[in-house]
Protein backbone atom coordinates (compact mmCIF):
# COMPACT_ATOMS: atom_id res chain seq x y z
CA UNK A 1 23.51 15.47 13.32
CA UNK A 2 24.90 13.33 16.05
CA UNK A 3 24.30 9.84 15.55
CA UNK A 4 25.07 8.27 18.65
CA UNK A 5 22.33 10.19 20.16
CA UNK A 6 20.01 8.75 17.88
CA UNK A 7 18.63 5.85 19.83
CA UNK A 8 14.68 4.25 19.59
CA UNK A 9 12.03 5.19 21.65
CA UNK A 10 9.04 3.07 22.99
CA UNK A 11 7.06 5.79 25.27
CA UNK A 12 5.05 9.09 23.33
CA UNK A 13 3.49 11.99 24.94
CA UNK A 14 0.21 12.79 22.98
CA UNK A 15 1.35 15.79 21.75
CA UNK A 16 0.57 15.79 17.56
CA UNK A 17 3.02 15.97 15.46
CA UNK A 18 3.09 19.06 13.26
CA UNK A 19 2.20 18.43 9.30
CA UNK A 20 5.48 20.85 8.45
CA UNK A 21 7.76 18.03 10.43
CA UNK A 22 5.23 15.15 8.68
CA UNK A 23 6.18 16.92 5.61
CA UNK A 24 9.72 16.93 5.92
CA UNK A 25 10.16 13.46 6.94
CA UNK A 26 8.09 11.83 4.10
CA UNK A 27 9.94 14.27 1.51
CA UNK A 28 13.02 12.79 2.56
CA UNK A 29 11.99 9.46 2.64
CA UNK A 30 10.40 9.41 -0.78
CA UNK A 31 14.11 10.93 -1.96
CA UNK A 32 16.11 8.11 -0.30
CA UNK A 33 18.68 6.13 -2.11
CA UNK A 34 17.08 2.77 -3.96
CA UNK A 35 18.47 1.01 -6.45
CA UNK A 36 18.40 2.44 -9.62
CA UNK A 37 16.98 5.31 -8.49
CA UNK A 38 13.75 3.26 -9.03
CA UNK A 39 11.82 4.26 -5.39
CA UNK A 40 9.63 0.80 -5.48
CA UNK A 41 8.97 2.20 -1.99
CA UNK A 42 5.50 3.30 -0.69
CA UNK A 43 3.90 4.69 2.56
CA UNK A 44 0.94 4.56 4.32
CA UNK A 45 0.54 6.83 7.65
CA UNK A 46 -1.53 5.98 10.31
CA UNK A 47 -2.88 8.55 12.66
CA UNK A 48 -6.23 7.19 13.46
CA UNK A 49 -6.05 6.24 17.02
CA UNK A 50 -8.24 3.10 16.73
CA UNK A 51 -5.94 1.54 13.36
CA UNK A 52 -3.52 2.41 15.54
CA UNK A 53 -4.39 0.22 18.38
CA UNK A 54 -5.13 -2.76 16.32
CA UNK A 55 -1.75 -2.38 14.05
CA UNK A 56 -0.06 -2.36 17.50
CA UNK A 57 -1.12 -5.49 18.85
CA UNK A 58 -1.24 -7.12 15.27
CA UNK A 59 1.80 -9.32 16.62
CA UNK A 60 2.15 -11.20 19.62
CA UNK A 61 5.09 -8.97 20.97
CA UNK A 62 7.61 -5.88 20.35
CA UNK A 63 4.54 -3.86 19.03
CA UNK A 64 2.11 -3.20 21.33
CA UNK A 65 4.16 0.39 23.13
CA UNK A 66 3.12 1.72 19.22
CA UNK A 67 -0.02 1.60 21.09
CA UNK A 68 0.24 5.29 22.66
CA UNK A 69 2.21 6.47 19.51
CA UNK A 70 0.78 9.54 17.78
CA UNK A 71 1.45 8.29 14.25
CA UNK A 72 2.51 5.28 12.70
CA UNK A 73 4.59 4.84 8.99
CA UNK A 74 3.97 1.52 7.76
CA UNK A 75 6.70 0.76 4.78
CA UNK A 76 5.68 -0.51 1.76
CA UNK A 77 7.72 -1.87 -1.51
CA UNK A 78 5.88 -2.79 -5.28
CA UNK A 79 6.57 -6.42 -5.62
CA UNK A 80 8.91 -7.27 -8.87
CA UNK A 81 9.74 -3.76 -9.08
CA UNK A 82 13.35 -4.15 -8.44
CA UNK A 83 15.52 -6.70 -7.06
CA UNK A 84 16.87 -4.44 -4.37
CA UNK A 85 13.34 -3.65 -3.22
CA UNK A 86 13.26 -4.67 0.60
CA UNK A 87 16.80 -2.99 0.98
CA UNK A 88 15.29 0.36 -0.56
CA UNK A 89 12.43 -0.05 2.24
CA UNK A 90 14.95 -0.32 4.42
CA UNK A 91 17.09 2.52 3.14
CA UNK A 92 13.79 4.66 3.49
CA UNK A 93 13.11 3.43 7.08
CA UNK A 94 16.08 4.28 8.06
CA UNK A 95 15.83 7.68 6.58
CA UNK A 96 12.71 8.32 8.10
CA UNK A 97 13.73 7.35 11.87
CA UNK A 98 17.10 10.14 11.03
CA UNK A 99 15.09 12.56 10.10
CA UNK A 100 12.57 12.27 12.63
CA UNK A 101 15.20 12.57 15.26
CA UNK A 102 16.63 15.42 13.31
CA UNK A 103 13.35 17.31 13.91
CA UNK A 104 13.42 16.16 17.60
CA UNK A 105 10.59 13.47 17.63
CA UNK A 106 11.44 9.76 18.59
CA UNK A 107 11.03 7.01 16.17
CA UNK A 108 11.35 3.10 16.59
CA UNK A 109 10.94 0.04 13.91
CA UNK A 110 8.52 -2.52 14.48
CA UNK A 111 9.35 -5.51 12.65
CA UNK A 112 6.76 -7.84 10.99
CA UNK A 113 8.49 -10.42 9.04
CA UNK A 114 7.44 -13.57 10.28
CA UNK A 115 5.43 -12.69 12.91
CA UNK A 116 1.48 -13.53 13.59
CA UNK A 117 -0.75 -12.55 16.02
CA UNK A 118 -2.25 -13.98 19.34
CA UNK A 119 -4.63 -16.45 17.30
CA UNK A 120 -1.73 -17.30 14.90
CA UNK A 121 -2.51 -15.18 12.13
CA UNK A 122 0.04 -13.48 9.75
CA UNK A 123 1.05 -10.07 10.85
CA UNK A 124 1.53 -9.61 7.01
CA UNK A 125 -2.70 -10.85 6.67
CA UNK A 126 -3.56 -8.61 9.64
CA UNK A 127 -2.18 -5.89 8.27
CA UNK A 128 -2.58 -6.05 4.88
CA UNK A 129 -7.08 -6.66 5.59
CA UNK A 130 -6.75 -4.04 8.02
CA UNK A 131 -5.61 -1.38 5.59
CA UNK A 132 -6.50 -3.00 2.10
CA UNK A 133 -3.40 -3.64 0.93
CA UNK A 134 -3.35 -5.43 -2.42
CA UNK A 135 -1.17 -8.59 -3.02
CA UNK A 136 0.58 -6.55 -5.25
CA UNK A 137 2.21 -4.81 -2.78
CA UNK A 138 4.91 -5.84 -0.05
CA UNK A 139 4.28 -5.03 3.35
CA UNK A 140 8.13 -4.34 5.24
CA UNK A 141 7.91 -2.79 8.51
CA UNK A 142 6.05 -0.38 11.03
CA UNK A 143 7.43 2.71 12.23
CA UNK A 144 5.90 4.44 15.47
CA UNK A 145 7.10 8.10 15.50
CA UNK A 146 6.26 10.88 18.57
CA UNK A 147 7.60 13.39 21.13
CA UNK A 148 9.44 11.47 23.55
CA UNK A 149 8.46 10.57 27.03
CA UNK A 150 11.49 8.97 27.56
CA UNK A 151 15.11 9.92 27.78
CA UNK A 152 17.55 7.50 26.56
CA UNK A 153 21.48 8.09 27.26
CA UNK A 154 23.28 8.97 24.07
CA UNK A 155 25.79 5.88 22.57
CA UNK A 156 29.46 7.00 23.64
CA UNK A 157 32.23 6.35 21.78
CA UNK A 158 33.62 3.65 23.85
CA UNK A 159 29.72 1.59 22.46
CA UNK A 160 31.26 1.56 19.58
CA UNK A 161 32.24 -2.48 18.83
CA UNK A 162 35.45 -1.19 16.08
CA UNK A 163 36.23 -5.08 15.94
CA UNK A 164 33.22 -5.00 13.93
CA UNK A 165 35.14 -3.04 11.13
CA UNK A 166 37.34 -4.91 8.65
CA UNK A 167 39.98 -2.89 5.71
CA UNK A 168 40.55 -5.25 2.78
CA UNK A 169 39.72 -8.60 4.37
CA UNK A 170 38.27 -10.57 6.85
């Protein structure tokens, strides 16, 4: 795979997104690394095109292009499951937006952590009412996923900040 082509996408055609590549995706992400091999991770996927819309705009900003996305992965972790839960989520975000772009479909993470709304409401509360999510269960991030309508430049080597790398100390 080449990474540095990888990058996130904002702008979807409408074209659906085939089960087999839905399939794949969520296979891998339900095999990603968490600690313990304990997978406190959970998934909810959003294709309805009116949950979409209101997910979208359930912050004041960075969501709403999710809007025209054909399907939507919303991350979710069990609460006291592990202590490494929100980095598993991650881990399985992260897996999901490689393997999306493996199978040629754009991908881009919407995050929700302290965010609210445009009447000051909890992202978290919007979210959670809108798709009855129990206390129980942590809410992480949003993931918009689609053919692309844009074309983004590939990363070249020369993006790559290497002054960001350390061997053996600081």
């Amino acid at each position: 795979m080449n990474f540095l082509g990888r990058r996130s996408i904002r702008k979807y055609n409408q074209q659906a997104i085939e089960k087999d590549k839905i399939q794949e995706i969520m296979k891998a992400a339900v095999l990603s690394p968490s600690g313990h091999n304990g997978r406190p991770y959970e998934f909810i996927l959003v294709d309805d095109k009116e949950l979409i819309q209101k997910l979208a705009f359930s912050k004041v900003s960075g969501g709403q292009f999710a809007a025209d996305a054909p399907l939507l992965i919303l991350v979710l972790g069990k609460k006291d499951s592990y202590p490494t839960m929100e980095d598993d989520c991650a881990i399985a975000s992260t897996v999901i937006q490689l393997k999306a772009y493996d199978l040629g479909l754009g991908s881009c993470w919407i995050q929700l952590k302290s965010k609210e709304n445009t009447e000051g409401v909890s992202t978290i509360e919007v979210i959670r009412k809108l798709l009855s999510i129990p206390d129980t269960i942590h809410i992480n991030n949003l993931i918009s996923l689609g053919y692309p309508a844009e074309e983004r430049e590939s990363y070249k080597d020369e993006d790559a900040n290497m002054e960001l790398v350390h061997y053996n100390k600081y």
